[in-house]
C-alpha atoms as a PDB file:
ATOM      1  CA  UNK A   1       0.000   0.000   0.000  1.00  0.00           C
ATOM      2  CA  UNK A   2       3.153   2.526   0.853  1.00  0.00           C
ATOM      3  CA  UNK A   3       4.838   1.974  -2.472  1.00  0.00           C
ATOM      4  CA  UNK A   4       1.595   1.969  -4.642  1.00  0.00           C
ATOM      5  CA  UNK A   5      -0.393   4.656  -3.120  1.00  0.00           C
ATOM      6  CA  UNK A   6      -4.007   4.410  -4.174  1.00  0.00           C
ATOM      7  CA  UNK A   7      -5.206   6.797  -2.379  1.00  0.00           C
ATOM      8  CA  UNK A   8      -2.648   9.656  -3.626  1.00  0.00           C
ATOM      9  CA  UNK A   9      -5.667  11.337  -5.614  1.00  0.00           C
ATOM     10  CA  UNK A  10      -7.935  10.930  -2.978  1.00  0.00           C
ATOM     11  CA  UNK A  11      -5.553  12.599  -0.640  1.00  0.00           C
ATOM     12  CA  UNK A  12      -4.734  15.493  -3.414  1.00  0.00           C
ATOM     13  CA  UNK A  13      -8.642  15.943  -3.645  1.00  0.00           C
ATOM     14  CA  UNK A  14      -8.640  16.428   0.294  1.00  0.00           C
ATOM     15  CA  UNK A  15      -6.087  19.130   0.438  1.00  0.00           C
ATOM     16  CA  UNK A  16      -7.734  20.958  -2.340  1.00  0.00           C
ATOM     17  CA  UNK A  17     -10.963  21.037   0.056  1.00  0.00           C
ATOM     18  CA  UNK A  18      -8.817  22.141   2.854  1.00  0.00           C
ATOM     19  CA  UNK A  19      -7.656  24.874   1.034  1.00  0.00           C
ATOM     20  CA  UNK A  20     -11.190  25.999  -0.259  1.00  0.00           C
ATOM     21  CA  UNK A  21     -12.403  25.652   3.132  1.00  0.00           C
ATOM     22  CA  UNK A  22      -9.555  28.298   4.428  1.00  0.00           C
ATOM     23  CA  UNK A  23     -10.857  30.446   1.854  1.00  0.00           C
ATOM     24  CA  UNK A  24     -13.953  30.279   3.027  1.00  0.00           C
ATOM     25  CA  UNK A  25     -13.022  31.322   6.521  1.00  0.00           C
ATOM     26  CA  UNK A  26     -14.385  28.079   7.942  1.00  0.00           C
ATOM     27  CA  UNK A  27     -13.931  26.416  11.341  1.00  0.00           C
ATOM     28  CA  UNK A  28     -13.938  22.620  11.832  1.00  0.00           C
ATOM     29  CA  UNK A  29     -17.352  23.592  13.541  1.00  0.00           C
ATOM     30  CA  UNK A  30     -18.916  25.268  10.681  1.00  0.00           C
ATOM     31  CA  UNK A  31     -17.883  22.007   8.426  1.00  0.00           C
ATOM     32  CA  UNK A  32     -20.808  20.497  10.051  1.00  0.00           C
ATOM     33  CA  UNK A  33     -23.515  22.567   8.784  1.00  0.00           C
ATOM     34  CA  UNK A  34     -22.219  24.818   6.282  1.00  0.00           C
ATOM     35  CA  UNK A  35     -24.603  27.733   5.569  1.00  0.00           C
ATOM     36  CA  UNK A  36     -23.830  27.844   1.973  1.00  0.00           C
ATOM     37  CA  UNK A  37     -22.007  25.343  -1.095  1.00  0.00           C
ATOM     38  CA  UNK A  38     -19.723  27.104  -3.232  1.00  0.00           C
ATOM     39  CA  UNK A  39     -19.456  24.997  -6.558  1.00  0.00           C
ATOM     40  CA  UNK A  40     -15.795  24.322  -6.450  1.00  0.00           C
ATOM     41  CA  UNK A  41     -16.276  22.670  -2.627  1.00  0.00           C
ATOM     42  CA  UNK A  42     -19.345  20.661  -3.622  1.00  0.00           C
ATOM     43  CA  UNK A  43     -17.824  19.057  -6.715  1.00  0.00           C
ATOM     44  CA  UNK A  44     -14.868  18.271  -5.254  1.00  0.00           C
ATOM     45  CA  UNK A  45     -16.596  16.723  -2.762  1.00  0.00           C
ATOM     46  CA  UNK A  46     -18.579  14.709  -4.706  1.00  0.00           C
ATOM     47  CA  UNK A  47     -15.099  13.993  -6.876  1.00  0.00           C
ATOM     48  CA  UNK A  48     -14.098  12.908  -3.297  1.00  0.00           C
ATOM     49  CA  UNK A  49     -16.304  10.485  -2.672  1.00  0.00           C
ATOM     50  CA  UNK A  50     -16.212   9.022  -5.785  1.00  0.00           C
ATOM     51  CA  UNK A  51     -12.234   8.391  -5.176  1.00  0.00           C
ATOM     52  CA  UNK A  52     -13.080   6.751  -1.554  1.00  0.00           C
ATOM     53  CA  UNK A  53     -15.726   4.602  -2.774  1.00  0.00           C
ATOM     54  CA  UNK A  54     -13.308   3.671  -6.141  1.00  0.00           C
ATOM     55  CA  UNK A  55     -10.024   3.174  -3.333  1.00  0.00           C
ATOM     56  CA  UNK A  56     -12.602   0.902  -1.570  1.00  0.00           C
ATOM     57  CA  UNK A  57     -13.524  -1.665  -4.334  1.00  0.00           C
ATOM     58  CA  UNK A  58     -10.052  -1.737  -5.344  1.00  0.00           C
ATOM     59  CA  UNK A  59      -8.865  -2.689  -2.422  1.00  0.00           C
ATOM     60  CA  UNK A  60     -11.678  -5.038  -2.267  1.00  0.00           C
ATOM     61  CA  UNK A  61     -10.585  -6.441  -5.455  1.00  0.00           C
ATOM     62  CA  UNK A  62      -6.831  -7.037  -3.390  1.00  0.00           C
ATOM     63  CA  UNK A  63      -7.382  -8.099  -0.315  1.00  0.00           C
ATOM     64  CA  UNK A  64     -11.118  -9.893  -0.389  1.00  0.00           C
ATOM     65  CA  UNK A  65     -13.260  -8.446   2.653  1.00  0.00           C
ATOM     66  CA  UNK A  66     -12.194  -5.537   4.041  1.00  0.00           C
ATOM     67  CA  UNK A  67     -13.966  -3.828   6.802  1.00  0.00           C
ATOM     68  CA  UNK A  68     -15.494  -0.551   6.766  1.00  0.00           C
ATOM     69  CA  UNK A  69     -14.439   0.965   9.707  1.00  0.00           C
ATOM     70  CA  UNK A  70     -10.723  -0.550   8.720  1.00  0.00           C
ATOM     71  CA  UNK A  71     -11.064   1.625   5.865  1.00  0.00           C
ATOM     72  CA  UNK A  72     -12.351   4.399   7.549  1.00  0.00           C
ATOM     73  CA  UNK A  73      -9.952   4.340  10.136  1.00  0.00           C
ATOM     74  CA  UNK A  74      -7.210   4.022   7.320  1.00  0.00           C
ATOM     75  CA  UNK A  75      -8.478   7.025   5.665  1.00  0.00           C
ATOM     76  CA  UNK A  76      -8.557   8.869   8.882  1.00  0.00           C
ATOM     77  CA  UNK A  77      -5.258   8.538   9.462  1.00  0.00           C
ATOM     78  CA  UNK A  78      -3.732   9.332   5.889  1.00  0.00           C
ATOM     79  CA  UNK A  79      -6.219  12.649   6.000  1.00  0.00           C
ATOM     80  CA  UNK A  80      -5.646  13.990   9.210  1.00  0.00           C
ATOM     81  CA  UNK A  81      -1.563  15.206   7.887  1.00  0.00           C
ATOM     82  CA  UNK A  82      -3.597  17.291   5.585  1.00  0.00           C
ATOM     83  CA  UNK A  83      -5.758  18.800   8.580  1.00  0.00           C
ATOM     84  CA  UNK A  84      -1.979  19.342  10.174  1.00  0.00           C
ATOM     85  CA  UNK A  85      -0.766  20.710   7.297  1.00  0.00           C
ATOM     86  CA  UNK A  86      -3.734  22.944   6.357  1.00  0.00           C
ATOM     87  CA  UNK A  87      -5.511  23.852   9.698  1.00  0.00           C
ATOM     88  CA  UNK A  88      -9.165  25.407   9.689  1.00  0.00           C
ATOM     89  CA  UNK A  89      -9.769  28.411  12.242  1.00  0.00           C
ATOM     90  CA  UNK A  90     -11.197  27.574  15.726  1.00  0.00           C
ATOM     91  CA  UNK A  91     -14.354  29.570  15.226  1.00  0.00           C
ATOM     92  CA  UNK A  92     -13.531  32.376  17.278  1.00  0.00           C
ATOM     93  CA  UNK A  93     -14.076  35.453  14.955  1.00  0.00           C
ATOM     94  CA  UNK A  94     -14.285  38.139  17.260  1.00  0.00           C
ATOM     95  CA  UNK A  95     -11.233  40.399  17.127  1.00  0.00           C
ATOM     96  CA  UNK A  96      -9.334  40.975  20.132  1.00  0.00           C
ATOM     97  CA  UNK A  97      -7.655  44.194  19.660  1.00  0.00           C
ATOM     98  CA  UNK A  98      -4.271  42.538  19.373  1.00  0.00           C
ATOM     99  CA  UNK A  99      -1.925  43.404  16.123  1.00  0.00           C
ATOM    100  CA  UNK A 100      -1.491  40.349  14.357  1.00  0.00           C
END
């Protein structure tokens, strides 16, 4: 799995969305409900998804079985680098008079 890399799209598909979300101005909070879609998020989320399930029957294909919270897990760990690397703000947008 380390030498192919599978996922490498996937994970390139992520960081776009990370950066979109920046722009935005979003928190991790507000990627629970977002009050509005802009077109660029929502098809690369859908671009997204259609990676995950695609990494998922190919690995099915592989390895026989495989269990979905395995995967998830899996997936978890390669994305959260990308939420290291590319860190949403913490929701607190009131300004507090400091020079930044």
């Amino acid at each position: 799995m380390d030498t192919v890399q599978p996922e490498l799209e996937l994970i390139n598909v992520y960081r776009e969305l990370r950066h979109a979300f920046n722009r935005e101005g979003w928190s991790e909070k507000d990627l629970e409900r977002p009050s509005y879609y802009p077109t660029d998020i929502l098809s690369n989320f859908q671009k997204f998804s259609s990676l995950r399930d695609k990494l998922l029957h190919e690995l099915k294909t592989y390895f026989g079985t495989i269990d979905q919270s395995d995967f998830t897990d899996y997936l978890t760990n390669k994305l959260k680098d990308i939420d290291i690397e590319i860190p949403l703000k913490n929701g607190n947008i009131k300004r507090n008079n400091t020079r930044d």
